[in-house]
C-alpha atoms as a PDB file:
ATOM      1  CA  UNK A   1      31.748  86.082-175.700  1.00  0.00           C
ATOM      2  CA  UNK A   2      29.764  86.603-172.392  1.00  0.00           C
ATOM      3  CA  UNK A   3      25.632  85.757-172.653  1.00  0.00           C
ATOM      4  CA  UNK A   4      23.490  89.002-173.099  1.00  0.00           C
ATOM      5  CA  UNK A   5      21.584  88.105-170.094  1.00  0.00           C
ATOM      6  CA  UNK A   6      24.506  87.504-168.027  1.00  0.00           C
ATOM      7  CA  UNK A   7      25.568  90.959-168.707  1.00  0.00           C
ATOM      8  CA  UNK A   8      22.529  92.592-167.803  1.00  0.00           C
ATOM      9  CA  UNK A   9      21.120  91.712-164.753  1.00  0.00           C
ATOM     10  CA  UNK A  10      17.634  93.433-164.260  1.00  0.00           C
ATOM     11  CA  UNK A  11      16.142  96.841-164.847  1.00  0.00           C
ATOM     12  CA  UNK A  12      15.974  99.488-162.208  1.00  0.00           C
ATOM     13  CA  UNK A  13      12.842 100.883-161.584  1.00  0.00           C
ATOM     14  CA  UNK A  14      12.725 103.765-160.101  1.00  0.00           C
ATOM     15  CA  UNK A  15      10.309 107.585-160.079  1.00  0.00           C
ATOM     16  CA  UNK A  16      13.990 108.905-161.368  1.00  0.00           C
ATOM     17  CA  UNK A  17      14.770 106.395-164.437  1.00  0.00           C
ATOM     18  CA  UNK A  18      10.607 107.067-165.695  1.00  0.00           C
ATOM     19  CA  UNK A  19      11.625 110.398-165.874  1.00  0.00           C
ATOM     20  CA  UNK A  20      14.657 109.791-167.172  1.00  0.00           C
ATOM     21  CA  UNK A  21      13.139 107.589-170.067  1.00  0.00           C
ATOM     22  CA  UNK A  22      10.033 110.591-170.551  1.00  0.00           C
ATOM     23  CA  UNK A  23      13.097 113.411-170.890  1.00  0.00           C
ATOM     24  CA  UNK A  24      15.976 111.862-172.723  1.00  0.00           C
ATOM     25  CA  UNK A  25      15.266 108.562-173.757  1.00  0.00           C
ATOM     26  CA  UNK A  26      17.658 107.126-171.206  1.00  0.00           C
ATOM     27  CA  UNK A  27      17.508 103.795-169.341  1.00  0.00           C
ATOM     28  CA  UNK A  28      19.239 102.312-166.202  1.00  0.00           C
ATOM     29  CA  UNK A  29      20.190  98.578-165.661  1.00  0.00           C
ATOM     30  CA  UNK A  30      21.840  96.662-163.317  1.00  0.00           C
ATOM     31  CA  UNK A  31      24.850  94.781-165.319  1.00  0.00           C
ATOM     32  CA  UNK A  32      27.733  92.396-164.097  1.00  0.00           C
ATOM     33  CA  UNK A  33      30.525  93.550-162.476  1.00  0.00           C
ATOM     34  CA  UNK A  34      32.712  92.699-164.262  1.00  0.00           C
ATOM     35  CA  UNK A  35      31.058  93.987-167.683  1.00  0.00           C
ATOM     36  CA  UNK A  36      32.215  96.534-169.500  1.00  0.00           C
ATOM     37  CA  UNK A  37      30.821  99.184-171.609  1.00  0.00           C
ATOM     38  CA  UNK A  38      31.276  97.644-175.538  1.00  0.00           C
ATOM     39  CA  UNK A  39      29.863  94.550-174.105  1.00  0.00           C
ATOM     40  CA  UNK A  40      27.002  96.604-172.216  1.00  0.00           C
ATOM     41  CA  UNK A  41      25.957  98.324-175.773  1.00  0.00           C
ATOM     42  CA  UNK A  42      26.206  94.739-177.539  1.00  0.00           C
ATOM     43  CA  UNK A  43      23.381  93.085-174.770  1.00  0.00           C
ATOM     44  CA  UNK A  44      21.286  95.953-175.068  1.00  0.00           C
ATOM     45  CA  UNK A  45      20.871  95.871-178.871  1.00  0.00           C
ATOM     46  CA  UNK A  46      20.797  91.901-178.809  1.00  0.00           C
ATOM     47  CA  UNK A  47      18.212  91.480-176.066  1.00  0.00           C
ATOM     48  CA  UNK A  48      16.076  94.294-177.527  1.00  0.00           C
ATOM     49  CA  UNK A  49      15.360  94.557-181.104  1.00  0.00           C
ATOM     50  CA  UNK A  50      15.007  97.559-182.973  1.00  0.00           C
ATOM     51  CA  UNK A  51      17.357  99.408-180.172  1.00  0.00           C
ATOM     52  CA  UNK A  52      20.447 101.771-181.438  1.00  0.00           C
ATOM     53  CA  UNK A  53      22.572 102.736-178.353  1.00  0.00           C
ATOM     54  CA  UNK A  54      24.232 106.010-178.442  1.00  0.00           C
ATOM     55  CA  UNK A  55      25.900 106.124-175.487  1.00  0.00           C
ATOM     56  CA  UNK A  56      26.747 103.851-172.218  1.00  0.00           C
ATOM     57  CA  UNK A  57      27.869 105.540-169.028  1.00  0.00           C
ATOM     58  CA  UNK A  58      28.659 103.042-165.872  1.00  0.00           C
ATOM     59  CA  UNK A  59      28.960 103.718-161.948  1.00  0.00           C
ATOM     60  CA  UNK A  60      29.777 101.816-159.065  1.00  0.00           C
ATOM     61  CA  UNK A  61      27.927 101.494-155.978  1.00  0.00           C
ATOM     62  CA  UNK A  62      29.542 100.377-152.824  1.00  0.00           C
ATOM     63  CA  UNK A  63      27.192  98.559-150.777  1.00  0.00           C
ATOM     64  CA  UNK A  64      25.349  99.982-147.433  1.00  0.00           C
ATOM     65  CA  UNK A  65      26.514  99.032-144.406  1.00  0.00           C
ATOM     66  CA  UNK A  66      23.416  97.864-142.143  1.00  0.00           C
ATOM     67  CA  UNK A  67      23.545  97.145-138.614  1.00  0.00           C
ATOM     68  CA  UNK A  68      21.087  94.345-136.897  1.00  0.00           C
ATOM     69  CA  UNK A  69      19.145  95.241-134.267  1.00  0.00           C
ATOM     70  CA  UNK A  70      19.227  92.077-132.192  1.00  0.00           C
ATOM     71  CA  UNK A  71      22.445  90.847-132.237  1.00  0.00           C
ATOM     72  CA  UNK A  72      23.765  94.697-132.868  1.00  0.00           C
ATOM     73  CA  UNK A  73      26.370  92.941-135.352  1.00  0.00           C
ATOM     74  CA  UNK A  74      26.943  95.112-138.611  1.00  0.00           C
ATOM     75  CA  UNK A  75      26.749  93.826-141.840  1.00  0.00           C
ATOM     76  CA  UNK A  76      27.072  95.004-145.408  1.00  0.00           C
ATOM     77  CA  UNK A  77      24.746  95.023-148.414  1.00  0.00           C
ATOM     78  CA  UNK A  78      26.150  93.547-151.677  1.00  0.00           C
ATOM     79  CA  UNK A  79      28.172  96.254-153.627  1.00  0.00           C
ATOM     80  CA  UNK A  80      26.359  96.701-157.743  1.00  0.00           C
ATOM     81  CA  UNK A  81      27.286  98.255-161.111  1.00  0.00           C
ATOM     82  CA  UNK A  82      24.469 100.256-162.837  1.00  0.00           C
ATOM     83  CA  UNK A  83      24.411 101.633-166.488  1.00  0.00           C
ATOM     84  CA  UNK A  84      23.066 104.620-167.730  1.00  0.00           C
ATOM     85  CA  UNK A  85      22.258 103.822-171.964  1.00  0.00           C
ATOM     86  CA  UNK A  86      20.956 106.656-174.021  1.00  0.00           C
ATOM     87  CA  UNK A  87      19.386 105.002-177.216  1.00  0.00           C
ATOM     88  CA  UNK A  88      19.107 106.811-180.586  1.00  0.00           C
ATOM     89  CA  UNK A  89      16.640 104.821-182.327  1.00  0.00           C
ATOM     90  CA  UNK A  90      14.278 102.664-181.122  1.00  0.00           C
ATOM     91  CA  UNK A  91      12.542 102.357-177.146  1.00  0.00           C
ATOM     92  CA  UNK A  92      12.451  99.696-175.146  1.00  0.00           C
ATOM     93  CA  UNK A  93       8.644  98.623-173.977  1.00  0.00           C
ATOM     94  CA  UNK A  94       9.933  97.819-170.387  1.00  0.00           C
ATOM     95  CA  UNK A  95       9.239 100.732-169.414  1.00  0.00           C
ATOM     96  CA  UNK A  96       6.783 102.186-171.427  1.00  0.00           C
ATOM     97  CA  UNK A  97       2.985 100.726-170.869  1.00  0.00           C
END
């Protein structure tokens, strides 16, 4: 069994996921690729106590590609997974201050 904290990576903190967190009690992380969602839910409620997750929904985002001004060569940014967890019991204090 993978480490929590290798599964989740960081939080992302955005204007969006505060508002997500205010309306639905909803919360957006940065995970391992290679994670899926069972072991998403399992990190969550081990790395935060008191947390029930309800629901784990996952996406894929393909990294920009970035061109460099002085050598005009073009490069691309490092492709990331994000998940979307809705809890049912419990916040996490992250985000709330």
């Amino acid at each position: 069994m993978k480490d929590p904290h290798d599964v989740i990576l960081r939080p992302v903190v955005t204007e969006k996921t505060y508002l997500q967190v205010e309306e639905s009690n909803t919360y957006t992380f940065e995970v391992a690729k290679s994670a899926s969602k069972p072991e998403i839910k399992a990190a969550i409620e081990t790395i935060f106590d008191g947390v029930k997750v309800s629901r784990v929904n996952t996406l894929n985002r393909k990294g920009k590609r970035v061109r460099s001004r002085r050598t005009n060569t073009i490069h691309k940014r490092p492709d990331k997974k994000r998940a979307i967890v809705t809890l049912s019991e419990g916040e996490i204090e992250l985000f709330t201050s």
